[in-house]
Protein backbone atom coordinates (compact mmCIF):
# COMPACT_ATOMS: atom_id res chain seq x y z
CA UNK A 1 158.30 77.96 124.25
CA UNK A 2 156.34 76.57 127.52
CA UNK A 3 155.64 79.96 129.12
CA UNK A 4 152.55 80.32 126.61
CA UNK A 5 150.76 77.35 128.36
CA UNK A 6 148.23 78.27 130.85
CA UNK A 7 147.75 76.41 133.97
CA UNK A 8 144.75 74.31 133.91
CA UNK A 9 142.51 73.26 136.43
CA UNK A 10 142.59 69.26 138.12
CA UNK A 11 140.81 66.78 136.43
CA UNK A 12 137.25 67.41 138.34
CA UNK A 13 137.48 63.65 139.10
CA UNK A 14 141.02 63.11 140.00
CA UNK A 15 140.74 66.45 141.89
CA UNK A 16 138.18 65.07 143.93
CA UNK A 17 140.69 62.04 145.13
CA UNK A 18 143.07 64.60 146.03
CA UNK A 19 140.45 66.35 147.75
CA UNK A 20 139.34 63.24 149.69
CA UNK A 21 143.33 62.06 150.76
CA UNK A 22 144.23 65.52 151.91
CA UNK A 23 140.39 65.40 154.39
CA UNK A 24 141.58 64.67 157.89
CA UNK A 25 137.53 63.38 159.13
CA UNK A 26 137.93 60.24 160.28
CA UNK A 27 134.21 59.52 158.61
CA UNK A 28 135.62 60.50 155.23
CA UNK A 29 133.38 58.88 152.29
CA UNK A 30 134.84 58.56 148.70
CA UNK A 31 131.66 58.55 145.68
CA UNK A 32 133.72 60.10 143.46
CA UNK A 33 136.55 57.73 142.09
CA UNK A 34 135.32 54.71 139.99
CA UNK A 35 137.22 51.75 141.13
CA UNK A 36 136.09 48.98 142.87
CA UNK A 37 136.43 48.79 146.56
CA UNK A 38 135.90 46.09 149.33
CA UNK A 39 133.80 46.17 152.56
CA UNK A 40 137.12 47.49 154.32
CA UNK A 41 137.39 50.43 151.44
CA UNK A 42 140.57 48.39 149.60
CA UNK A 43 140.88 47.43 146.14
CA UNK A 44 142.76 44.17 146.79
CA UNK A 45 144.59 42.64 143.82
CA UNK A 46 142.16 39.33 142.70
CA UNK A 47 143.35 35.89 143.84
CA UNK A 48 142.97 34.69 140.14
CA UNK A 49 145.13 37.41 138.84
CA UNK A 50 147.61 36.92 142.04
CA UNK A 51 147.92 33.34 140.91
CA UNK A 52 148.60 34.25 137.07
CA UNK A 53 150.66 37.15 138.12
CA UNK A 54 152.94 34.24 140.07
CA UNK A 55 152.55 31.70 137.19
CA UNK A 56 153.47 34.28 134.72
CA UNK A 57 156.93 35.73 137.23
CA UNK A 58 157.90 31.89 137.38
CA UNK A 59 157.75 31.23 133.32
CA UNK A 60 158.74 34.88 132.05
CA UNK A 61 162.28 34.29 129.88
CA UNK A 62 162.49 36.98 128.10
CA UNK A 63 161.73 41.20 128.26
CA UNK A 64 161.45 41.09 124.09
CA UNK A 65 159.08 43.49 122.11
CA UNK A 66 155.24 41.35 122.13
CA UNK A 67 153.68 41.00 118.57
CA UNK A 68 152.30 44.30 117.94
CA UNK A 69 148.57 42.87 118.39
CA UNK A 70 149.47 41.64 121.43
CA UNK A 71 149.24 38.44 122.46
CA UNK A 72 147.85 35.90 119.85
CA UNK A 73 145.79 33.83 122.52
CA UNK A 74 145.03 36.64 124.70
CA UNK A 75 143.01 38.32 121.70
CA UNK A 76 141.75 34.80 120.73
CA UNK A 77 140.50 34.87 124.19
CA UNK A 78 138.90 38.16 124.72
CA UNK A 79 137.44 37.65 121.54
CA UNK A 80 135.06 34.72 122.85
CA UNK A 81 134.66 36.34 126.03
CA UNK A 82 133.66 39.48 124.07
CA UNK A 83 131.21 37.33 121.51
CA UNK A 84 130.92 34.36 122.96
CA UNK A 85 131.39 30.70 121.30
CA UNK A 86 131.32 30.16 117.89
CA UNK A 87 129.56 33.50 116.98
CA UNK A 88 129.22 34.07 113.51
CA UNK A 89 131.25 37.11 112.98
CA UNK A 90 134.04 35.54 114.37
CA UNK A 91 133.40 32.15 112.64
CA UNK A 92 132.87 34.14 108.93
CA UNK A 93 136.63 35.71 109.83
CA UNK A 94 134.82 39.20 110.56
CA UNK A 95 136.74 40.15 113.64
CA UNK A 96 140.07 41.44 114.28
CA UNK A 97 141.23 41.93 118.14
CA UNK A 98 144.52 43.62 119.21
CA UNK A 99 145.65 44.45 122.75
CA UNK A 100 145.45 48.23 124.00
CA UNK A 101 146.71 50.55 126.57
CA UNK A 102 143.42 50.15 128.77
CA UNK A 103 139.94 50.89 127.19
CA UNK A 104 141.24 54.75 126.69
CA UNK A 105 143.76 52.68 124.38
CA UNK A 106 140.90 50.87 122.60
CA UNK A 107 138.63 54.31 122.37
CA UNK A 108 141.83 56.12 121.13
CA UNK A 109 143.01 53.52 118.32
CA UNK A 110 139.70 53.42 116.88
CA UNK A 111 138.74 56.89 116.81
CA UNK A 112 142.07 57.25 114.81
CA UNK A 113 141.28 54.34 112.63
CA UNK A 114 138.06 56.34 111.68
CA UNK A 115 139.94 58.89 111.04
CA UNK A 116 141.48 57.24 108.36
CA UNK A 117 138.28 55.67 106.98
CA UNK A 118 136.18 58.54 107.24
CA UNK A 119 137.88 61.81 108.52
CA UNK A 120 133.97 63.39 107.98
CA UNK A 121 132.34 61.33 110.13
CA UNK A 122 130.58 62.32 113.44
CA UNK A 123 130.54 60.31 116.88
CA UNK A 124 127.53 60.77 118.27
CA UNK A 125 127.37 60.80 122.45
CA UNK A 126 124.99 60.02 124.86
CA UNK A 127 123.46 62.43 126.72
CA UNK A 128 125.58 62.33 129.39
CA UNK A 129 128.20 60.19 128.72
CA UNK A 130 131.47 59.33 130.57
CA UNK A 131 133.61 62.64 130.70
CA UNK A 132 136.90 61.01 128.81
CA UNK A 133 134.84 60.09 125.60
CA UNK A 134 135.09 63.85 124.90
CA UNK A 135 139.25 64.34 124.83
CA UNK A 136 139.52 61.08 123.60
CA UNK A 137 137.80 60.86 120.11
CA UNK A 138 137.58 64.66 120.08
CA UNK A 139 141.40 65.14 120.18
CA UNK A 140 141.59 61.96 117.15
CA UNK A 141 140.48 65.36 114.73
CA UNK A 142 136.77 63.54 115.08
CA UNK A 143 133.26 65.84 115.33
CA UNK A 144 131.41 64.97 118.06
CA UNK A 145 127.65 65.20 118.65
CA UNK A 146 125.22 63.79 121.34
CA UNK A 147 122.02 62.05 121.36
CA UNK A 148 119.22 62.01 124.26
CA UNK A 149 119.64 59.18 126.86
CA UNK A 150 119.01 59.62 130.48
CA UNK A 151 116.09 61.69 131.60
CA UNK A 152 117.32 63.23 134.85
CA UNK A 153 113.74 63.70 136.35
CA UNK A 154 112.44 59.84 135.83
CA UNK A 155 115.76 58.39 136.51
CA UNK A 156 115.03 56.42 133.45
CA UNK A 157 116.39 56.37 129.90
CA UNK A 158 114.39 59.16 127.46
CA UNK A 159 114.48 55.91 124.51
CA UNK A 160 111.26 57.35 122.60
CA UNK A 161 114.19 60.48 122.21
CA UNK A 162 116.94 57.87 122.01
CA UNK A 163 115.22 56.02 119.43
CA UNK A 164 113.79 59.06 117.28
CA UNK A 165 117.18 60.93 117.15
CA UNK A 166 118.78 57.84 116.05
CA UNK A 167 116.02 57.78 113.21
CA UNK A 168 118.02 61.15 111.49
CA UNK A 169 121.77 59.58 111.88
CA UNK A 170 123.47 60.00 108.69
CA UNK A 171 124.59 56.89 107.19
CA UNK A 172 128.07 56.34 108.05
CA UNK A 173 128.53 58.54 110.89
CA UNK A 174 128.97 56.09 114.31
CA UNK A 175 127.19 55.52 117.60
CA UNK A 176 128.65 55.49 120.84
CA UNK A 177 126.63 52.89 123.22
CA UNK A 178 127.74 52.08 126.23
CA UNK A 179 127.53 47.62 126.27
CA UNK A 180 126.37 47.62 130.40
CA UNK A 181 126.78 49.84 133.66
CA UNK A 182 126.09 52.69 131.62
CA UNK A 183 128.67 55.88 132.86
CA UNK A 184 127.70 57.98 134.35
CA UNK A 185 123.90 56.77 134.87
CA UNK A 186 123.84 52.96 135.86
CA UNK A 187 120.69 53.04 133.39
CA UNK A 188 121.22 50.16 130.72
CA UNK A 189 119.50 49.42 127.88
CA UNK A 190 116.73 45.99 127.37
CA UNK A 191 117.18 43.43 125.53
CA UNK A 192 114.31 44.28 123.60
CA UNK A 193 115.28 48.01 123.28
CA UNK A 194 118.96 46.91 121.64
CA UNK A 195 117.11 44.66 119.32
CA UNK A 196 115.40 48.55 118.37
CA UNK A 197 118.84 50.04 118.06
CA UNK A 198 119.58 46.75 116.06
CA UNK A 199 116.82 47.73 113.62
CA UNK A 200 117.53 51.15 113.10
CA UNK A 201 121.48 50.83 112.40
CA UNK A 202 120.53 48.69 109.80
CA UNK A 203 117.98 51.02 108.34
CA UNK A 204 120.27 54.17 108.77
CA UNK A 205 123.32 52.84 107.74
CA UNK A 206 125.46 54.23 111.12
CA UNK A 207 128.19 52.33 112.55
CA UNK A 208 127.41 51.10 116.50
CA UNK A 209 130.96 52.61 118.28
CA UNK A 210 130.49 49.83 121.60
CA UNK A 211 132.28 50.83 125.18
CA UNK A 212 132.44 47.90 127.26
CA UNK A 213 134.32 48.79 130.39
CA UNK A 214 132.30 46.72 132.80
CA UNK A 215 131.51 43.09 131.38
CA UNK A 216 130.10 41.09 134.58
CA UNK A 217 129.54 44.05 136.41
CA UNK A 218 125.43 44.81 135.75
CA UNK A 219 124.34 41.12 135.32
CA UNK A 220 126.70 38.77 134.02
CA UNK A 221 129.32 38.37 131.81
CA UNK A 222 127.27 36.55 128.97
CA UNK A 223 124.25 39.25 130.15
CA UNK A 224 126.66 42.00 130.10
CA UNK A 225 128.02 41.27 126.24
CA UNK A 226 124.02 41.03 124.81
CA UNK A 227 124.32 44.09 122.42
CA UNK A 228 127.54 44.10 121.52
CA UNK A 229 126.61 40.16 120.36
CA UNK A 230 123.61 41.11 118.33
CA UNK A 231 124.78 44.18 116.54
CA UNK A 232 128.00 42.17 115.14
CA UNK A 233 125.66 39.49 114.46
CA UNK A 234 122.83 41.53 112.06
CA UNK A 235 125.29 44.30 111.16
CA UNK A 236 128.45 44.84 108.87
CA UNK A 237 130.73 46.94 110.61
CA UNK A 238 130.84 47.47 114.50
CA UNK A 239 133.56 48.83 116.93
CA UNK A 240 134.15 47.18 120.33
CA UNK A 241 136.60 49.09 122.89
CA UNK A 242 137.20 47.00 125.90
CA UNK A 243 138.66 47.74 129.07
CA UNK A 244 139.36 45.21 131.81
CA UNK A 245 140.56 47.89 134.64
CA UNK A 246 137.14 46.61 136.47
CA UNK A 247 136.47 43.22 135.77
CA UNK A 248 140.04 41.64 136.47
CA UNK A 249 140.60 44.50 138.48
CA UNK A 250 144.23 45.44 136.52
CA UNK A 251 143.69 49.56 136.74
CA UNK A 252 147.18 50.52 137.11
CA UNK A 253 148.21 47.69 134.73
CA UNK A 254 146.94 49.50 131.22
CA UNK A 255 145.01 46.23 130.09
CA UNK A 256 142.33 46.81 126.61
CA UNK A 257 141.49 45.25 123.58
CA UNK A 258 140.04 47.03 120.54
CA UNK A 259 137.93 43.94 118.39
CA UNK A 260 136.59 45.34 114.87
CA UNK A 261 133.45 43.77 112.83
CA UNK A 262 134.50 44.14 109.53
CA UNK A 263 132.17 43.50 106.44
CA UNK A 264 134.60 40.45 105.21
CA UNK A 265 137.45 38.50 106.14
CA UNK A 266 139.52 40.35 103.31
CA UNK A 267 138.17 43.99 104.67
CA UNK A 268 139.28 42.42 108.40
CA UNK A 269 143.09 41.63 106.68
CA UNK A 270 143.03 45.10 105.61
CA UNK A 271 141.79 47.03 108.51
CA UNK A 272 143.88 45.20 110.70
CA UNK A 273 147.04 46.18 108.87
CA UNK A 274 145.93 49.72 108.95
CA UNK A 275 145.23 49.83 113.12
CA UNK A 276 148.49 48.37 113.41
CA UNK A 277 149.79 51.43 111.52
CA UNK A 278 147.91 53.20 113.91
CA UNK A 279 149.50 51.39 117.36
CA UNK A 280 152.99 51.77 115.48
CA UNK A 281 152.70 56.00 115.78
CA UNK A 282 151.24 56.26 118.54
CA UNK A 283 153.02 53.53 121.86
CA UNK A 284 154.71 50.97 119.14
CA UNK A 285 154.17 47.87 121.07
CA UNK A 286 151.32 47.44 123.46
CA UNK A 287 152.33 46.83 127.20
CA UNK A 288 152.72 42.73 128.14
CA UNK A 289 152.15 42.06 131.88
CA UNK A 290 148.52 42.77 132.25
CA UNK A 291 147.66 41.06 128.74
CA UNK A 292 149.49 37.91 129.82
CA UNK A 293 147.82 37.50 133.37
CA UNK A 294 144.26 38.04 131.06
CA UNK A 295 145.79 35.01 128.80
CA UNK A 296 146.58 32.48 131.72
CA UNK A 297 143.60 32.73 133.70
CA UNK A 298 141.48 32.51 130.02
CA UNK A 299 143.28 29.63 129.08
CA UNK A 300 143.00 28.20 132.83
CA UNK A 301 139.73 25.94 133.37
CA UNK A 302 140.64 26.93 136.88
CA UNK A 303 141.55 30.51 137.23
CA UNK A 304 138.45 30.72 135.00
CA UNK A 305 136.03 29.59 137.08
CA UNK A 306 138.31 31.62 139.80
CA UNK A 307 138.19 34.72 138.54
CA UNK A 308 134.49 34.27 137.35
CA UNK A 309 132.99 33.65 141.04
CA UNK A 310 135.50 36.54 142.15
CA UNK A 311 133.62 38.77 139.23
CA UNK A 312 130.43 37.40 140.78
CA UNK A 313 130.84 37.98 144.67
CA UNK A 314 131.80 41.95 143.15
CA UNK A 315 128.84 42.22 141.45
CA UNK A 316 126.54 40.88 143.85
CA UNK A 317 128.22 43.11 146.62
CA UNK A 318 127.82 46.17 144.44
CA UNK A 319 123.89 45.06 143.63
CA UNK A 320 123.53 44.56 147.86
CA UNK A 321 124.59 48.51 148.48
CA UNK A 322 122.24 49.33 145.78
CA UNK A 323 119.75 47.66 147.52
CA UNK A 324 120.70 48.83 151.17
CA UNK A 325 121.24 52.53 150.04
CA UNK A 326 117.96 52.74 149.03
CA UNK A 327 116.45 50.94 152.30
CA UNK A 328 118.50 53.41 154.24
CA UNK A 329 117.48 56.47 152.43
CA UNK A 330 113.66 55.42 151.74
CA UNK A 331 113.49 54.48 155.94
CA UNK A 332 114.15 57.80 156.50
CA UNK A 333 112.61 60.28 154.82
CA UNK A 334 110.12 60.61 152.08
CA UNK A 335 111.09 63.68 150.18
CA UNK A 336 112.31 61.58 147.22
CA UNK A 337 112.15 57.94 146.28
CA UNK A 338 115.46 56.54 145.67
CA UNK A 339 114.53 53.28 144.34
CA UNK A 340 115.86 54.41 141.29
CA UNK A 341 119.21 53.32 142.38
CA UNK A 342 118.23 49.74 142.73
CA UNK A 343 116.88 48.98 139.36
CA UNK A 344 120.10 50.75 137.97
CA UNK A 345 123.30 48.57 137.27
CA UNK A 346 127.20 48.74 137.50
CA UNK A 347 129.18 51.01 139.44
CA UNK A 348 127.70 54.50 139.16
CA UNK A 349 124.00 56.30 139.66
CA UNK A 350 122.75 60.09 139.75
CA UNK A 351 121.28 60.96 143.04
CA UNK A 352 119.73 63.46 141.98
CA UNK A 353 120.83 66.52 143.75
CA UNK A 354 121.99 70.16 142.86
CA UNK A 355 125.72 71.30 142.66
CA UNK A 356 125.57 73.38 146.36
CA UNK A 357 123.92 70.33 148.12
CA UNK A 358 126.71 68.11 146.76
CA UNK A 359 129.04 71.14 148.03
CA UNK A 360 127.31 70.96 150.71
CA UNK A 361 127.64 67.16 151.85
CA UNK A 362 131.71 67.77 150.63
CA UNK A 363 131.81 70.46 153.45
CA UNK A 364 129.77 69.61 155.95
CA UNK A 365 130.29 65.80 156.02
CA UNK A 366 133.16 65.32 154.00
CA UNK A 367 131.60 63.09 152.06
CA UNK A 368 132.78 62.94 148.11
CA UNK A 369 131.05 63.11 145.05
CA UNK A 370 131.07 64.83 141.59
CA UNK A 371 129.39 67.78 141.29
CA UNK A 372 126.35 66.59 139.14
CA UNK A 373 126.26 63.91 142.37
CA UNK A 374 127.40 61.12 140.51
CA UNK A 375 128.13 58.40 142.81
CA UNK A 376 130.62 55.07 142.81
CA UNK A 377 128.52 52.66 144.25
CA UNK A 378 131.58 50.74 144.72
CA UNK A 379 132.63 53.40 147.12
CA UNK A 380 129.92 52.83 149.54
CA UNK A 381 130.81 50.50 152.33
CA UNK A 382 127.95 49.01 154.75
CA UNK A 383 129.06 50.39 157.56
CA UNK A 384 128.83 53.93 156.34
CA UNK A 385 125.78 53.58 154.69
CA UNK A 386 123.51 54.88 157.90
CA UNK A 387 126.21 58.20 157.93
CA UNK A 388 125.66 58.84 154.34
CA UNK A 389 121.92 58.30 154.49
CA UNK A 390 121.50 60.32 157.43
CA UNK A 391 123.35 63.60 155.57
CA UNK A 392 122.01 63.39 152.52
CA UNK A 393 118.43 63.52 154.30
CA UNK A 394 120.10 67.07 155.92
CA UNK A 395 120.58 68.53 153.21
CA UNK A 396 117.29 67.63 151.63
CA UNK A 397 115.79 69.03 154.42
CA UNK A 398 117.72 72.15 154.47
């Protein structure tokens, strides 16, 4: 039966990790993998979670199935951190939360659960948007179409395109937005520009299909949540997936919610019986550990404000080698202005160069990168900025 399947090629981002462990230069750089990394290029486990994890070890009694949502006061509390206090979705009985596999989890369940609702319904995409949206609603039996977004000359988002593609969305087809730290182009929508998207869902009649993989990462965690807030607040129906890989830093650990804004509390009761249907065929139970560390430090006045000022020293760091790369690369030549890269948020930006120049910095200076030369910010660490500065001016120049 298995000698029909074809070898495929590495995942082009997973590849590239491969790439980078197998490189013997000692002045290796890694802007490929997004994940977080430290001034000494580590991803250390945060001393909030550390002190959950230990909390959690010491009180554990039992290896039983969870509840098949999850955690009841984990998903009570990524609900408020989600939509804040007392918002009035949540207050009406509007939104239903259950614990995922990661934010691929959340993405998967829901794009299943549309399946149900609406098997004719299209997702539409950002143009570009992250590179696992595609297999992961696609492969749900879901069409999938795309709507402009970044504008790869300005370094800007296109919104006048954005906003007038929008305009011919069929009513109940859904939107894919990314909440903040847009992936793959750090460019994130205003305040005043979601209130646009705000008006226009309600005019059209689409559904707004939210990623938030990054709350706390672009400007804050109440910042961070903005649209997601408002559209649950002026609209019917809205789908959150949320990850919390970055902002608790539990990658490896699997830990996601999926919250749905239903139209009413009964429509909630229903909907939530149907994604547990969902979660039942496709991993059962969701997994515990990473769920449960999210729970304690939530319910923690302590390992809140822990965690939170952890959250904030990453962010700030990641905003400083925005800020620095584009010193470094401005100082020293003037071919193009890379100030782009400061005003952008969250973990990733477009530099801006062709597929053989990012070859070209893999060979020559073994330094990392997608080949559309995306970059993890978070990969950067000060004391290689000057080294990557200094070769991407080369190859400008060559």
């Amino acid at each position: 039966m298995f000698s029909s399947l074809p070898l495929l090629p590495a995942d082009p981002i997973l590849g590239l990790s491969v790439a980078y462990q197998q490189d013997t230069n000692p002045a290796k750089v890694d802007l490929g993998v997004g994940i977080y990394k430290n001034d000494a290029g580590e991803t250390p486990v945060m001393a909030a979670v550390a002190a959950a994890e230990a909390l959690r070890l010491r009180q554990e009694n039992s290896k039983a199935y969870t509840h098949p949502a999850g955690y009841p006061g984990a998903n009570a509390a990524v609900t408020r951190l989600a939509f804040g206090n007392n918002h009035p979705a949540a207050d009406a009985g509007r939104i239903r939360t259950i614990q995922t596999p990661g934010g691929c989890g959340a993405l998967r369940v829901a794009a299943e659960l549309i399946q149900r609702a609406r098997p004719s319904a299209t997702i539409w995409v950002s143009t570009p948007t992250w590179a696992n949206h595609i297999p992961l609603l696609g492969n749900a039996g879901l069409q999938l179409r795309e709507y402009p977004y970044y504008d790869y000359q300005s370094h800007s988002i296109d919104f006048p395109a954005m906003l007038d593609a929008l305009r011919k969305i069929p009513a109940g087809d859904l939107v894919l937005l990314h909440a903040a730290c847009h992936n793959p182009s750090g460019a994130d929508l205003s305040r005043e520009q979601w209130q646009q998207v705000a008006d226009v869902a309600l005019e059209r009649g689409f559904i707004p299909f939210i990623d938030m993989a990054y709350q706390g990462f672009g400007e804050g965690l109440e910042a961070d949540s903005y649209g997601p807030r408002l559209l649950a607040e002026r609209l019917p129906e809205v789908i959150l997936a949320v990850s919390f890989s970055k902002n608790f830093g539990l990658y490896r650990e699997r830990a996601g919610a999926l919250s749905v804004v239903f139209r009413d509390s009964s429509e909630a009761d229903a909907g939530l019986s149907q994604l547990l249907s969902v979660t039942r065929a496709l991993y059962s139970m969701p997994p515990a550990h990473g769920s449960a560390i999210i729970d304690i430090i939530l319910h923690s006045d302590e390992l809140t404000r822990q965690w939170q000022e952890e959250l904030d020293t990453m962010r700030n760091r990641i905003s400083g080698l925005r800020q620095n790369l584009v010193t470094s690369l401005n100082a020293i030549q003037q071919q193009v202005d890379f100030s782009f890269i400061a005003r952008e948020r969250g973990m990733f930006s477009f530099l801006g160069l062709n597929r053989d120049q990012v070859l070209q910095l893999r060979r020559d200076y073994s330094i990392y990168m997608t080949d559309n030369s995306r970059i993890s910010i978070a990969g950067l660490r000060n004391d290689k900025l000057d080294y990557v500065a200094q070769a991407i001016k080369s190859i400008l120049a060559s």
